[in-house]
C-alpha atoms as a PDB file:
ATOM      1  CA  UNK A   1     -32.374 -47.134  14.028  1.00  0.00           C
ATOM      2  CA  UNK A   2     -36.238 -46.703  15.264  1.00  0.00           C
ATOM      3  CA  UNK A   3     -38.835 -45.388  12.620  1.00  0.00           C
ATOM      4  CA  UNK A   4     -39.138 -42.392  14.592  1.00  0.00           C
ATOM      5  CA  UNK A   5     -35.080 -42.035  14.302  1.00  0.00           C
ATOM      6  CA  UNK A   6     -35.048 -42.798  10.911  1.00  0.00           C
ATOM      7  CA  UNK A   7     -37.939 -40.205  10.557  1.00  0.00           C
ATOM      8  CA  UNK A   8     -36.615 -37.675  12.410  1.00  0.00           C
ATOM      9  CA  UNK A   9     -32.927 -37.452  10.750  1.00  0.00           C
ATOM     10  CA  UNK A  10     -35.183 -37.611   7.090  1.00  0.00           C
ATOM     11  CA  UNK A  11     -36.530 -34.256   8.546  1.00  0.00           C
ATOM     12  CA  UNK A  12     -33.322 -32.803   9.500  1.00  0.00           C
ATOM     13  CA  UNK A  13     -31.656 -33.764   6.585  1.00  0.00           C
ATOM     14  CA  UNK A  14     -35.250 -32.128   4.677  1.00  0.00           C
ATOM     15  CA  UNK A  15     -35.232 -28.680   6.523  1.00  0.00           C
ATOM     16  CA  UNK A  16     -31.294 -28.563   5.749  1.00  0.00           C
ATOM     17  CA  UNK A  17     -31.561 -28.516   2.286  1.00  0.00           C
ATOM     18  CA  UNK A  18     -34.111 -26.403   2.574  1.00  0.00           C
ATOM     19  CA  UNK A  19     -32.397 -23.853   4.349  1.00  0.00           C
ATOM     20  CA  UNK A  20     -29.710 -24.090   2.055  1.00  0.00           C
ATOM     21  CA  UNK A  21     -31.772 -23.007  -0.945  1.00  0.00           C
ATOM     22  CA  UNK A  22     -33.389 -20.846   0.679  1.00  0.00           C
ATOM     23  CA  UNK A  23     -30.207 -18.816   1.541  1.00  0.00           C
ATOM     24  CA  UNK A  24     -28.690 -19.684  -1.533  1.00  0.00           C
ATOM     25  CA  UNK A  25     -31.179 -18.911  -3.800  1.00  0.00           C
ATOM     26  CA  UNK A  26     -30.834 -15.775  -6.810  1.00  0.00           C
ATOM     27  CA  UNK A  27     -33.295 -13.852  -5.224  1.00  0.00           C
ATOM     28  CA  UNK A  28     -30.640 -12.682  -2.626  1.00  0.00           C
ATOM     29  CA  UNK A  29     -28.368  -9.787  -3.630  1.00  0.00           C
ATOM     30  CA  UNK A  30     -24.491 -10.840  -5.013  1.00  0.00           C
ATOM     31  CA  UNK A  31     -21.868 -10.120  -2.936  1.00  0.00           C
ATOM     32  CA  UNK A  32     -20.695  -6.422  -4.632  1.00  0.00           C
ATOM     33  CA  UNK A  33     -16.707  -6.150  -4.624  1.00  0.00           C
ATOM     34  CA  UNK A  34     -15.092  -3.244  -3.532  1.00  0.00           C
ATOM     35  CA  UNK A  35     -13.988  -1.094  -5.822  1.00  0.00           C
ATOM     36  CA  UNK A  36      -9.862  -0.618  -6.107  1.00  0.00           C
ATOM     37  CA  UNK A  37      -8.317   2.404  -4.300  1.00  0.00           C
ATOM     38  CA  UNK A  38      -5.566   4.362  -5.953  1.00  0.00           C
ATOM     39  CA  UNK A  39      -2.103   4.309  -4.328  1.00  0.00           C
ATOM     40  CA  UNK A  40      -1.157   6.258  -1.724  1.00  0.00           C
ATOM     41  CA  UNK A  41       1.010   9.019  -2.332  1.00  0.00           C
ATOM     42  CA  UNK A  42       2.594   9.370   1.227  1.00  0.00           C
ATOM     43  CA  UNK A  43       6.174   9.646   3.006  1.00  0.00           C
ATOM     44  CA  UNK A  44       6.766   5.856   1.368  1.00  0.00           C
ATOM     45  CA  UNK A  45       9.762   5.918  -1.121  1.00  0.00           C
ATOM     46  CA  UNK A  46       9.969   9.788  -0.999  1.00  0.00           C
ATOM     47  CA  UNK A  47      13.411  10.277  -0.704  1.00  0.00           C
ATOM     48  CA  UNK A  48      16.516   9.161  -2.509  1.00  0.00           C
ATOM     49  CA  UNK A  49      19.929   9.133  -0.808  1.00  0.00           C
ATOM     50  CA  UNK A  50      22.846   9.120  -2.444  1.00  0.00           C
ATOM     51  CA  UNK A  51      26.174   9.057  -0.226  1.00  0.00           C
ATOM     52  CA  UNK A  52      29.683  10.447  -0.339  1.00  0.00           C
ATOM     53  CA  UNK A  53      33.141  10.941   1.346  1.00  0.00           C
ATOM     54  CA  UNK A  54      35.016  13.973   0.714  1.00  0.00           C
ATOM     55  CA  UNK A  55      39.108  12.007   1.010  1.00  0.00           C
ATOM     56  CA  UNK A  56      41.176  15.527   1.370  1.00  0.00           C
ATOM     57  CA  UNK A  57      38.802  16.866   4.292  1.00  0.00           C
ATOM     58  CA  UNK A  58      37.789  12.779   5.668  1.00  0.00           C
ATOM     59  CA  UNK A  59      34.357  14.238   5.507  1.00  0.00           C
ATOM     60  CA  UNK A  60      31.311  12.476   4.600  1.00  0.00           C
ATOM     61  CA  UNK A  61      28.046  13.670   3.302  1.00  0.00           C
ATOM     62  CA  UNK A  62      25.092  13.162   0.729  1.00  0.00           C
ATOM     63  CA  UNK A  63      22.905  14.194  -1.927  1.00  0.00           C
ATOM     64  CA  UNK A  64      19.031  13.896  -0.865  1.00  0.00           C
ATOM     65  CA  UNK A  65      16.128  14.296  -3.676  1.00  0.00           C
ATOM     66  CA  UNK A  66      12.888  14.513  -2.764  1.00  0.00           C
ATOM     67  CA  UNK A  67      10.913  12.493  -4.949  1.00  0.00           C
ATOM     68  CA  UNK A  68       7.584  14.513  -4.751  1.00  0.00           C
ATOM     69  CA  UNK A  69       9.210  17.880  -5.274  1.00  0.00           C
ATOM     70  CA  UNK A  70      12.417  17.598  -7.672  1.00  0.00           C
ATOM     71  CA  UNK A  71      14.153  19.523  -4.508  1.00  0.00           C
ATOM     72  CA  UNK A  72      18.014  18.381  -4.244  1.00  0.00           C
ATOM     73  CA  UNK A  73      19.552  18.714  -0.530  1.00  0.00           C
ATOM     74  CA  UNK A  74      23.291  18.440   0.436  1.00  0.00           C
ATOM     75  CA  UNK A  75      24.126  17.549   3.070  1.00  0.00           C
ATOM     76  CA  UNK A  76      28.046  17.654   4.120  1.00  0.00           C
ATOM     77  CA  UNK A  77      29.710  16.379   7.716  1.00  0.00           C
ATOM     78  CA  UNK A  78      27.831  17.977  10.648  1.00  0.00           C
ATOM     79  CA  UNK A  79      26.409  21.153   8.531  1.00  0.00           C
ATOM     80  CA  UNK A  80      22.556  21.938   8.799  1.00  0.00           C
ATOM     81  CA  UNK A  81      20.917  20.630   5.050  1.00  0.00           C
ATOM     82  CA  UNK A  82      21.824  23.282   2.328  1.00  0.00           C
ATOM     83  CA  UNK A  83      19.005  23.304  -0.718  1.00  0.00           C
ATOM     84  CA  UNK A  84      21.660  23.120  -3.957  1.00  0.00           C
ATOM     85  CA  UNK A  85      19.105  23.001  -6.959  1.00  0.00           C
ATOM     86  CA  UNK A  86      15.962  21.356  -7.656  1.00  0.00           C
ATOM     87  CA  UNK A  87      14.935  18.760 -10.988  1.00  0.00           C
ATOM     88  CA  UNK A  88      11.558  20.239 -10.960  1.00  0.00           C
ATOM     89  CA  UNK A  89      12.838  23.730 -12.056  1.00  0.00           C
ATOM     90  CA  UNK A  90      14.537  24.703 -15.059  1.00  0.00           C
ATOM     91  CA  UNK A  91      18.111  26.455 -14.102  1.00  0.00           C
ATOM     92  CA  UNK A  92      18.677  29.276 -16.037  1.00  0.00           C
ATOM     93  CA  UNK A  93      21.174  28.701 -19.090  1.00  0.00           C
ATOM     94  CA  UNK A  94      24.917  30.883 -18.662  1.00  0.00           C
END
């Protein structure tokens, strides 16, 4: 290498660091981290399933609780959903 190449990549090599410091340096404000979110409380894991097959009638059905509300739906062969109880409320004692 020339002087004038050797002297020019000095300088390069000079305004890196230079740069780098400069950017670097604690004057500049710390990267700030977000701050955690709490779950989400959505449709996810809302429901609970539970299946069964009635043998005398070769029907099938289930139980479905809804996580979020205590409600307990029954379901049974092609019938429209029938509300049967619900965990959330007390039942009343006999």
């Amino acid at each position: 290498m020339t002087k004038q190449g050797l002297l020019f990549f000095a300088a390069v090599v000079t305004i890196c660091i230079v740069a780098v410091f400069f950017f670097h340096s604690p004057r500049s404000q710390p990267v700030q981290a977000q701050p955690a979110q709490a779950p989400l409380r959505g449709p996810i894991n809302r429901f609970q399933i539970v299946s069964f097959t009635l043998q005398q009638k070769e029907t099938s059905g289930a139980y479905i609780l809804d996580t979020q509300t205590g409600d307990v739906i029954q379901v049974v062969g092609k019938n429209a959903p029938e509300s049967i109880s619900s965990v959330a409320r007390r039942q009343p004692k006999n």
